[in-house]
C-alpha atoms as a PDB file:
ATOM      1  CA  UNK A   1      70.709 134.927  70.539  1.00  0.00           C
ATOM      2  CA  UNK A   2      70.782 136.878  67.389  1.00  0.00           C
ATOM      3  CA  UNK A   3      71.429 134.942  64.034  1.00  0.00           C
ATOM      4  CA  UNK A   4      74.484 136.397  63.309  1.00  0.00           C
ATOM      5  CA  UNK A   5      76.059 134.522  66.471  1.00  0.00           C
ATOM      6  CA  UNK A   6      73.775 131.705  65.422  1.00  0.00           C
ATOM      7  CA  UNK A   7      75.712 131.175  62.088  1.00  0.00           C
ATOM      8  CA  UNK A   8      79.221 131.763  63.502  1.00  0.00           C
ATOM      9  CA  UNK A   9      78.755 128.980  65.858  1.00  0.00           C
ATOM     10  CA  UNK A  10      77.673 126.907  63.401  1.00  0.00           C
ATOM     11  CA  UNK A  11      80.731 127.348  61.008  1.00  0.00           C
ATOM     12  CA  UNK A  12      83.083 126.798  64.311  1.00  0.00           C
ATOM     13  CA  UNK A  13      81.110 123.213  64.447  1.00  0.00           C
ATOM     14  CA  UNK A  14      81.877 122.311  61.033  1.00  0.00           C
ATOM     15  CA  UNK A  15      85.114 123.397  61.205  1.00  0.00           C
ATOM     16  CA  UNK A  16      85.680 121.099  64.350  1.00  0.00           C
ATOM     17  CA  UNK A  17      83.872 117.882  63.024  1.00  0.00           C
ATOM     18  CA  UNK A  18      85.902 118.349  59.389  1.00  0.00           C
ATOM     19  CA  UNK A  19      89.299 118.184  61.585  1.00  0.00           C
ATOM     20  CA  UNK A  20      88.770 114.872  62.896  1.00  0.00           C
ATOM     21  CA  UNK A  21      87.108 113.465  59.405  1.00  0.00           C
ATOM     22  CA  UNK A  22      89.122 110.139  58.142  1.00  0.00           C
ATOM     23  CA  UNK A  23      90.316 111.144  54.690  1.00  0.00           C
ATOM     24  CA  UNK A  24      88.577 109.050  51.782  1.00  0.00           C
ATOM     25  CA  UNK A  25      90.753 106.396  50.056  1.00  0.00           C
ATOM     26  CA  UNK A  26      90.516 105.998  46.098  1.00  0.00           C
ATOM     27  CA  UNK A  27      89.717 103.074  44.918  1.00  0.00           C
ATOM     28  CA  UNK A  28      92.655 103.050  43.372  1.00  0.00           C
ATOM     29  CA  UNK A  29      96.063 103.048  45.252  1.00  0.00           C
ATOM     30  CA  UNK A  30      98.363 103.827  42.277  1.00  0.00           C
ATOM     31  CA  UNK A  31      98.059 107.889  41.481  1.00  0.00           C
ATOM     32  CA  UNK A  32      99.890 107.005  38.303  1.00  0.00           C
ATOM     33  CA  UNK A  33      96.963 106.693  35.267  1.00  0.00           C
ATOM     34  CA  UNK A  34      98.875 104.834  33.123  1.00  0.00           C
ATOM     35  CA  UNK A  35      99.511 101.862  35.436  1.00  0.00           C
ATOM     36  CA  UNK A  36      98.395  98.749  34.077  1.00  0.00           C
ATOM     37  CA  UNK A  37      98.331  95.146  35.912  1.00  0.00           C
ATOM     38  CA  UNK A  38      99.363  91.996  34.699  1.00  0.00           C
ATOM     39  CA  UNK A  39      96.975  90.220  32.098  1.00  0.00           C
ATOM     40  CA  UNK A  40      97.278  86.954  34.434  1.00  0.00           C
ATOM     41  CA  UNK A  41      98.216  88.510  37.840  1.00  0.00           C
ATOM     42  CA  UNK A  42      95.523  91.247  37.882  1.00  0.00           C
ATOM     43  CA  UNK A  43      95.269  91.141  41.757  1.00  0.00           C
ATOM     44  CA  UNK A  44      99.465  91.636  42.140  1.00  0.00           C
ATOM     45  CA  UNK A  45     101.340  94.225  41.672  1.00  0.00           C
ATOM     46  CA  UNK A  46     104.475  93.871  39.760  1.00  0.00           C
ATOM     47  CA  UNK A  47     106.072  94.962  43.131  1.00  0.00           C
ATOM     48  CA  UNK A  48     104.564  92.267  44.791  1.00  0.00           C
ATOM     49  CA  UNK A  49     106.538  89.847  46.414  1.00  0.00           C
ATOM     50  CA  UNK A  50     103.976  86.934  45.617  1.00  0.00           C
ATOM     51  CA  UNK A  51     105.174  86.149  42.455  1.00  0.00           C
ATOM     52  CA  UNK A  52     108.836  85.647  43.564  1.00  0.00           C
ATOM     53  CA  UNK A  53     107.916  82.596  45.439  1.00  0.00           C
ATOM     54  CA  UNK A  54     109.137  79.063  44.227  1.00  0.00           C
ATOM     55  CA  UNK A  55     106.304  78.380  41.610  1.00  0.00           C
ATOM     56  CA  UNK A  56     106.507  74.927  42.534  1.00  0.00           C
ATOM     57  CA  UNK A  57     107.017  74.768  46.644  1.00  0.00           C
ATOM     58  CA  UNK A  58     106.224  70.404  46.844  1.00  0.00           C
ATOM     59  CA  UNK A  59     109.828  69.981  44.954  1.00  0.00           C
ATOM     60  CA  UNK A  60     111.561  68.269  47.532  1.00  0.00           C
ATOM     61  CA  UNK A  61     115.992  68.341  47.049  1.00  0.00           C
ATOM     62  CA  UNK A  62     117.406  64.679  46.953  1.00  0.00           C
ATOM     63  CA  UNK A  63     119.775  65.193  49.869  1.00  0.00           C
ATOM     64  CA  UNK A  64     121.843  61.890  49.207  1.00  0.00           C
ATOM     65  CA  UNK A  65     121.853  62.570  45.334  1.00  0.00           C
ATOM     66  CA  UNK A  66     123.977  65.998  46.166  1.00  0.00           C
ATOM     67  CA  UNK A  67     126.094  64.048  48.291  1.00  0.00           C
ATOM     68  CA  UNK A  68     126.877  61.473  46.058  1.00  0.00           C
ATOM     69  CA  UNK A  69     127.803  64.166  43.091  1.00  0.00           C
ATOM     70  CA  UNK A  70     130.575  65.746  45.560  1.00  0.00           C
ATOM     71  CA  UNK A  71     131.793  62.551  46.752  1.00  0.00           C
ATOM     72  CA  UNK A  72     132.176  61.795  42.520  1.00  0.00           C
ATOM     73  CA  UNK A  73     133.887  65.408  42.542  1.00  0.00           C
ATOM     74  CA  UNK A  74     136.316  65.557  45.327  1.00  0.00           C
ATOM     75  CA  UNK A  75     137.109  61.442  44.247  1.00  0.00           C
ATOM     76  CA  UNK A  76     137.821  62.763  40.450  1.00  0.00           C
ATOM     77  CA  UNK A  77     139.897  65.696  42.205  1.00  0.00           C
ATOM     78  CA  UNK A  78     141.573  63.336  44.121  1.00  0.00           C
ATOM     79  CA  UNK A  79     142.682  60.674  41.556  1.00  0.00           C
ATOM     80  CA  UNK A  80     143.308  63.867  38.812  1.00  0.00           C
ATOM     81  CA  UNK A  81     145.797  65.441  41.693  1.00  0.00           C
ATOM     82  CA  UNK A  82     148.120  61.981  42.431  1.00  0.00           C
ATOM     83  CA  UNK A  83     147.968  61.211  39.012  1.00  0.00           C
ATOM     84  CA  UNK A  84     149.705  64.642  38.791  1.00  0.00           C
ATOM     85  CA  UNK A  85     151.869  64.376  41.343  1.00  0.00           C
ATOM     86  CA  UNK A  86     153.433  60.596  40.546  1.00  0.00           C
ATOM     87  CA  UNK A  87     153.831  61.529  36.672  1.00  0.00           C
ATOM     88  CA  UNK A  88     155.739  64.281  37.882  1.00  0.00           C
ATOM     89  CA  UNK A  89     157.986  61.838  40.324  1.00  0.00           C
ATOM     90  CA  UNK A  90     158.149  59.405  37.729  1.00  0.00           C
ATOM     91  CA  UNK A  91     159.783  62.069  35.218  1.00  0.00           C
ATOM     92  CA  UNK A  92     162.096  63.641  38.215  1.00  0.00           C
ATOM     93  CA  UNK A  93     163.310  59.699  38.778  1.00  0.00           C
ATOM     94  CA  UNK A  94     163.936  59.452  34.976  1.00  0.00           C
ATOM     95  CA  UNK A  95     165.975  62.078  34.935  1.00  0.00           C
ATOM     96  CA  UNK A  96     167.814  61.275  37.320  1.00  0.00           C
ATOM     97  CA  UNK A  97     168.561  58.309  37.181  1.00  0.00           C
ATOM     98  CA  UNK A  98     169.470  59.661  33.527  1.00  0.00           C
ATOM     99  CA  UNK A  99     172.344  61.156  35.752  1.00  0.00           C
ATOM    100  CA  UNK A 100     173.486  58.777  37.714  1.00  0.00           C
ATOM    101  CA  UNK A 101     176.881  57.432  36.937  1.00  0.00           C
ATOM    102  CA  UNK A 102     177.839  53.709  38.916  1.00  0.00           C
ATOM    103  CA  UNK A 103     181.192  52.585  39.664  1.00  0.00           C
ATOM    104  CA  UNK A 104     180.885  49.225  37.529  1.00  0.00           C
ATOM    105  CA  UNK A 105     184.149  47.061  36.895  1.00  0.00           C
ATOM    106  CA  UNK A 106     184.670  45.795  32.861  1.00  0.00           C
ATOM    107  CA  UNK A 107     182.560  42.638  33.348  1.00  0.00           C
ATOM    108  CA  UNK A 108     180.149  44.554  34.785  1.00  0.00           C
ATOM    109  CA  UNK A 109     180.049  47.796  31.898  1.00  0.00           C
ATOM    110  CA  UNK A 110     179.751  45.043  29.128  1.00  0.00           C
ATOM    111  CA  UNK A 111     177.434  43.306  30.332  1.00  0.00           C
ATOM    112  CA  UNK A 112     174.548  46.326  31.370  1.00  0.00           C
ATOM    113  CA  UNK A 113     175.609  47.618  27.933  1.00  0.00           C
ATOM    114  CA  UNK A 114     174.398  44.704  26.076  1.00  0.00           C
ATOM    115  CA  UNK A 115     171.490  44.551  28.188  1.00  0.00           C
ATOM    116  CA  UNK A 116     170.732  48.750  27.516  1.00  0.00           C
ATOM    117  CA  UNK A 117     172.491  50.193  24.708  1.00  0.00           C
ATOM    118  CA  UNK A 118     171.064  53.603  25.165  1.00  0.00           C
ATOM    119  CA  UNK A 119     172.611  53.856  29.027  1.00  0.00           C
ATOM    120  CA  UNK A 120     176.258  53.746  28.487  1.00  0.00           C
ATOM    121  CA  UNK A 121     177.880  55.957  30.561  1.00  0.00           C
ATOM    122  CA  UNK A 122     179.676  54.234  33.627  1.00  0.00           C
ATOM    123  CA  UNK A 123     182.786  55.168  35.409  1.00  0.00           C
ATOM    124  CA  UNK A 124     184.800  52.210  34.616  1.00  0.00           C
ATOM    125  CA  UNK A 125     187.696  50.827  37.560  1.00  0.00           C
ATOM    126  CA  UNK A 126     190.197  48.327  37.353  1.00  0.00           C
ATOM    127  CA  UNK A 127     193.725  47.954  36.949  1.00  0.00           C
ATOM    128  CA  UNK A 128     196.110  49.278  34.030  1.00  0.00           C
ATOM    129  CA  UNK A 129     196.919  46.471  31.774  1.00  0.00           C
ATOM    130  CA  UNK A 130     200.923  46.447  31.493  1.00  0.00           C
ATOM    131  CA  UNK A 131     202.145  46.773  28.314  1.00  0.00           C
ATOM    132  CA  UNK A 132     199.098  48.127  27.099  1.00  0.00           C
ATOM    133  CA  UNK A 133     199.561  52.351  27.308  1.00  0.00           C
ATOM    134  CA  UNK A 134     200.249  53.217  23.296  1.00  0.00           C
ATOM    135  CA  UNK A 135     199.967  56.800  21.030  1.00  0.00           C
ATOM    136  CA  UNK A 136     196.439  55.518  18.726  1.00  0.00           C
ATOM    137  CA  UNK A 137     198.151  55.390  15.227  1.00  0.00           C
ATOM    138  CA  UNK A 138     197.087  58.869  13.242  1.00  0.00           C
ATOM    139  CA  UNK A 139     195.208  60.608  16.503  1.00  0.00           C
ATOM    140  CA  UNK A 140     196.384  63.082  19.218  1.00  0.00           C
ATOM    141  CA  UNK A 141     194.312  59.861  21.532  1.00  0.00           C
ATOM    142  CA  UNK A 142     195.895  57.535  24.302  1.00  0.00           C
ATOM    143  CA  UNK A 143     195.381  53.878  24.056  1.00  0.00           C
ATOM    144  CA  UNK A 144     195.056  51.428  27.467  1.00  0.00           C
ATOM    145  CA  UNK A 145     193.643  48.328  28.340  1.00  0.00           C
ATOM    146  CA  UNK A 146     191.231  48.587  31.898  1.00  0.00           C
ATOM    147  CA  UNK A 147     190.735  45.024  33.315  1.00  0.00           C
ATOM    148  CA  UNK A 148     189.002  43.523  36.140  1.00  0.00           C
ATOM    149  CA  UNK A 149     191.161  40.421  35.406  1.00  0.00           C
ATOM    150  CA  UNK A 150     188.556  38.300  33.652  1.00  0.00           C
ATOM    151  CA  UNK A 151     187.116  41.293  31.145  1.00  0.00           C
ATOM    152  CA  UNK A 152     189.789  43.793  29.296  1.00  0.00           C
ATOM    153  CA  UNK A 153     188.198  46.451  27.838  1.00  0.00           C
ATOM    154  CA  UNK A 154     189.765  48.946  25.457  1.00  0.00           C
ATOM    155  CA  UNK A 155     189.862  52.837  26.556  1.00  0.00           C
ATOM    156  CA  UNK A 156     190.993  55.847  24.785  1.00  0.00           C
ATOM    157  CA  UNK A 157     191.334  58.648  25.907  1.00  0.00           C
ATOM    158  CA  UNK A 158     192.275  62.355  24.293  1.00  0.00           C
ATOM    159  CA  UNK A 159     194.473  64.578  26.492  1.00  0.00           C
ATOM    160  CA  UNK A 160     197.257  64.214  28.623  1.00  0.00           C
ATOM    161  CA  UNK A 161     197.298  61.752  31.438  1.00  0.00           C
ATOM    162  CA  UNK A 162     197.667  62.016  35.249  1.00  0.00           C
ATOM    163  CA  UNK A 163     201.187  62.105  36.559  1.00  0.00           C
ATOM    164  CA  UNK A 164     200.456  59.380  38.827  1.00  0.00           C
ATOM    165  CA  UNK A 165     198.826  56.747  35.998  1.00  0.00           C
ATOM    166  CA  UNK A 166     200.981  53.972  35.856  1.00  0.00           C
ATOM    167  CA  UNK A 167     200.623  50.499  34.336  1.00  0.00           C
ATOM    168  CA  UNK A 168     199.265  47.739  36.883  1.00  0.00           C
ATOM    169  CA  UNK A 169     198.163  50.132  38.860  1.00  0.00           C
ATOM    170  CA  UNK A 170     194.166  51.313  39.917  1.00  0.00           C
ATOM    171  CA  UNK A 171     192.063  53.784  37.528  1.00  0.00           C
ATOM    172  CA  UNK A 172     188.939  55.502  37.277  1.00  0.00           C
ATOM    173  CA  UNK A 173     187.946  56.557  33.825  1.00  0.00           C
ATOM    174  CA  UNK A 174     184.806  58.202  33.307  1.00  0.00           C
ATOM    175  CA  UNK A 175     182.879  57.976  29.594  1.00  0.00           C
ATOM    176  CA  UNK A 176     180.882  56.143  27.505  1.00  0.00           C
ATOM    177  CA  UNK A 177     180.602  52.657  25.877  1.00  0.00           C
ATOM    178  CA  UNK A 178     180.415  52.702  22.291  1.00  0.00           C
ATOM    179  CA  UNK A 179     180.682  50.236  19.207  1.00  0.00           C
ATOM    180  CA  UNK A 180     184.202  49.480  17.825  1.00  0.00           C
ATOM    181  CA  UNK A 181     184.850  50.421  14.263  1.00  0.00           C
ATOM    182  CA  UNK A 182     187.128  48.990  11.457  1.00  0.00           C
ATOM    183  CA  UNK A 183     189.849  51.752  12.251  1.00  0.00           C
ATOM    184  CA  UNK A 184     189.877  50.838  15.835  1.00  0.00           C
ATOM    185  CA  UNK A 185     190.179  47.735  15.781  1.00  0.00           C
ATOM    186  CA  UNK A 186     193.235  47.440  14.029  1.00  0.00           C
ATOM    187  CA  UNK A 187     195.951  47.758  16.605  1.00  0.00           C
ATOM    188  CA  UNK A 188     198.975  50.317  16.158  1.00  0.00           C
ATOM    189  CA  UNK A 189     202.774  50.308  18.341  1.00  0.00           C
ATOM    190  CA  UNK A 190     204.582  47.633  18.694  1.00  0.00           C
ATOM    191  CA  UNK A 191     204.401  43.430  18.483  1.00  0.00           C
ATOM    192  CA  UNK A 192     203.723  43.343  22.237  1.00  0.00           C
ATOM    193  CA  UNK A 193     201.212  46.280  22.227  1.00  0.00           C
ATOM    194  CA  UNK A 194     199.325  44.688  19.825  1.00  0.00           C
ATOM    195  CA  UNK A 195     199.524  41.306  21.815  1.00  0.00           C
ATOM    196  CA  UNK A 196     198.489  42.483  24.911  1.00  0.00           C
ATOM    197  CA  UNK A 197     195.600  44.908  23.774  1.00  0.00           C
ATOM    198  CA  UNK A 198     194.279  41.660  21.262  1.00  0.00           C
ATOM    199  CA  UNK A 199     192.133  40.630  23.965  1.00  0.00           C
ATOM    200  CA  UNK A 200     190.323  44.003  24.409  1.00  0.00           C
ATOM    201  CA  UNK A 201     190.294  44.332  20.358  1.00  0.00           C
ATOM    202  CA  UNK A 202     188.477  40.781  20.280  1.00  0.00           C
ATOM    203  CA  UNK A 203     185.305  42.399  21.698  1.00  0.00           C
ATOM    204  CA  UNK A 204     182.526  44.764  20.455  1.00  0.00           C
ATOM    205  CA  UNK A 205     182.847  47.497  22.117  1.00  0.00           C
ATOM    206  CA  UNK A 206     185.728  50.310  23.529  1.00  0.00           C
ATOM    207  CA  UNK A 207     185.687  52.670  26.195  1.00  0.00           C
ATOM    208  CA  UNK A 208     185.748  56.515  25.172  1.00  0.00           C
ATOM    209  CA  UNK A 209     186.718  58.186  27.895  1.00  0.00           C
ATOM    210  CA  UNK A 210     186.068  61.991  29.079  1.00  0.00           C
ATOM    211  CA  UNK A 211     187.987  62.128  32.474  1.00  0.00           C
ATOM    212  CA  UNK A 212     190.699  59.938  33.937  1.00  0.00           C
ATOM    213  CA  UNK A 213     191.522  59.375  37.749  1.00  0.00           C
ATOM    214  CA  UNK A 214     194.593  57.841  39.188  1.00  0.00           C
ATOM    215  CA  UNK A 215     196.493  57.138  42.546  1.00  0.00           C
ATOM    216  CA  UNK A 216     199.437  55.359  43.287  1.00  0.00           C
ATOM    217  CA  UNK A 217     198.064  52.930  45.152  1.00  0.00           C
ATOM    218  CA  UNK A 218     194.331  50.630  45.267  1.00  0.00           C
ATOM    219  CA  UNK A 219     193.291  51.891  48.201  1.00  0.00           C
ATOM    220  CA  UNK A 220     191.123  54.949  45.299  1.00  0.00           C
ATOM    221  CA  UNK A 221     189.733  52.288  43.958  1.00  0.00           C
ATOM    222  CA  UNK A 222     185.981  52.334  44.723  1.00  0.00           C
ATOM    223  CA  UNK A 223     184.850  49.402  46.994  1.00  0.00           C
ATOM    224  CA  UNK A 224     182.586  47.703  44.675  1.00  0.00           C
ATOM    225  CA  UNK A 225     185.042  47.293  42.210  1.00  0.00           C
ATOM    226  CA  UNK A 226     188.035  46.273  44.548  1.00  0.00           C
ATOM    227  CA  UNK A 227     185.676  44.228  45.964  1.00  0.00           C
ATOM    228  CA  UNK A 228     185.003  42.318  42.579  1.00  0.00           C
ATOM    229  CA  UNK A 229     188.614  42.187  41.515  1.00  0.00           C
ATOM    230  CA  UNK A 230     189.886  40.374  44.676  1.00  0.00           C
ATOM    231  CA  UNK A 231     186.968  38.062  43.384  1.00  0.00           C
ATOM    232  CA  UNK A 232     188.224  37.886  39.880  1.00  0.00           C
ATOM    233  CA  UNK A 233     191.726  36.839  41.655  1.00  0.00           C
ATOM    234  CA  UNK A 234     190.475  34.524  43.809  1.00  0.00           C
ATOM    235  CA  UNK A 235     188.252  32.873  41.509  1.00  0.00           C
ATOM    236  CA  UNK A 236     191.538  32.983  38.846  1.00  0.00           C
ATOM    237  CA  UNK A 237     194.067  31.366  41.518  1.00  0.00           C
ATOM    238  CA  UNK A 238     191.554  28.413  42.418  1.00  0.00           C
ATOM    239  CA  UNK A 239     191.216  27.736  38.411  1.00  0.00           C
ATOM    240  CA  UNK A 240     194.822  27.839  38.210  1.00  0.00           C
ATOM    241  CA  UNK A 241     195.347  25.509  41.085  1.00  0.00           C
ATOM    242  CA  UNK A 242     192.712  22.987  39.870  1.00  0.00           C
ATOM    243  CA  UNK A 243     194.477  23.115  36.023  1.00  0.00           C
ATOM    244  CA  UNK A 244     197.897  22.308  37.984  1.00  0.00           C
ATOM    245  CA  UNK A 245     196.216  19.304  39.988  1.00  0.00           C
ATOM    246  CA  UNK A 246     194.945  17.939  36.717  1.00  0.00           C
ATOM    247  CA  UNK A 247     198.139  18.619  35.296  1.00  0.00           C
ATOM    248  CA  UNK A 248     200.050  16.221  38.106  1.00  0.00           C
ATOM    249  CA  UNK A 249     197.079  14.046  37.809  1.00  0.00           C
ATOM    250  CA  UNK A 250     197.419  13.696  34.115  1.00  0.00           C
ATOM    251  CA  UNK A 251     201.380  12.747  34.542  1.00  0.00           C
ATOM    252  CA  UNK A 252     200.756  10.555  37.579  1.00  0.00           C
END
């Protein structure tokens, strides 16, 4: 074999045993020369996942601490949301009760006036006092006396009547209680006006009236209030009866 084929086969070998060579590894993985580790890491990377573990992995969570912190929570939500809800009831009740308007008979008006001055709206029933429709002296108002036959109460009233009010008959008048004054108490019309209305003028307070209802007959009056007049009347006849038996009993 002549050395020229000598040396060819010989570069063939090299070439064959350089193919299947494992390539050397640098010492250093990072390419990049101006890579620098951290001063008290220097065996992680910065892309190392090491240091994102919990630095302190013995903490144990206080599973009935967390619990009790909610329960605190949703019991604050709780109380925060009815308190909410029944100030909001309370001030929807106030109002309206605010608007509420009862059927009360004269007795009945005087006496939740004195009790609350500040609610004195009622719609007032009873019967027309006879004798005591008058023109108020020096006003464009109307002038009656509402009774329950124990109370009278004074009521005025500006614009024109129903066609069916008529003395000793039922009413409904709707307004407000309110203070007499000087002027109104001094009666106007005639010697009987003024006689039959000085019961209602003997009080404290009138009734101005906004609205007035009227039928010809009791059956409009409201229950309650018939209810307490037959009362009145009853109560009225036995007194009567019992002044007449000491009135025999006297003579006797």
């Amino acid at each position: 074999m002549s050395s020229k084929t000598t040396t060819i086969l010989r570069r063939i070998n090299h070439l064959l045993h350089s193919h299947h060579r494992t390539p050397h590894l640098s010492p250093n993985p990072n390419p990049n020369p101006n890579f620098r580790r951290h001063p008290q890491f220097p065996q992680f990377s910065p892309f190392s996942t090491a240091t994102r573990r919990n630095p302190n992995p013995n903490k144990k969570i206080d599973i009935g601490a967390r619990a009790r912190q909610l329960q605190t929570r949703r019991l604050w939500t709780y109380a925060l949301t009815f308190s909410g809800i029944a100030g909001f009831v309370v001030l929807v009740l106030n109002n309206f009760q605010d608007q509420l308007v009862f059927y009360v008979t004269p007795s009945d008006a005087m006496e939740k006036y004195r009790l609350n001055p500040s609610r004195n709206k009622f719609r007032l029933g009873g019967l027309v006092l006879e004798g005591s429709v008058n023109q108020a002296a020096s006003s464009a108002e109307m002038e009656f006396v509402v009774t329950d036959l124990v109370t009278d109460i004074l009521v005025r009233y500006q614009g024109s009547l129903p066609d069916l009010f008529r003395e000793g008959h039922s009413v409904v008048v709707e307004g407000f209680v309110k203070p007499f004054t000087d002027e109104l108490k001094t009666p106007a019309g005639s010697e009987k006006s003024k006689e039959v209305t000085a019961k209602a003028r003997s009080g404290d307070c009138y009734f101005s009236a906004s609205e007035v209802l009227a039928k010809h007959d009791e059956k409009y009056m409201p229950q309650e209030v018939a209810a307490a007049i037959e009362k009145n009347k009853k109560k009225l006849d036995e007194e009567a009866a019992e002044a007449a038996e000491a009135k025999k009993a006297a003579v006797a």
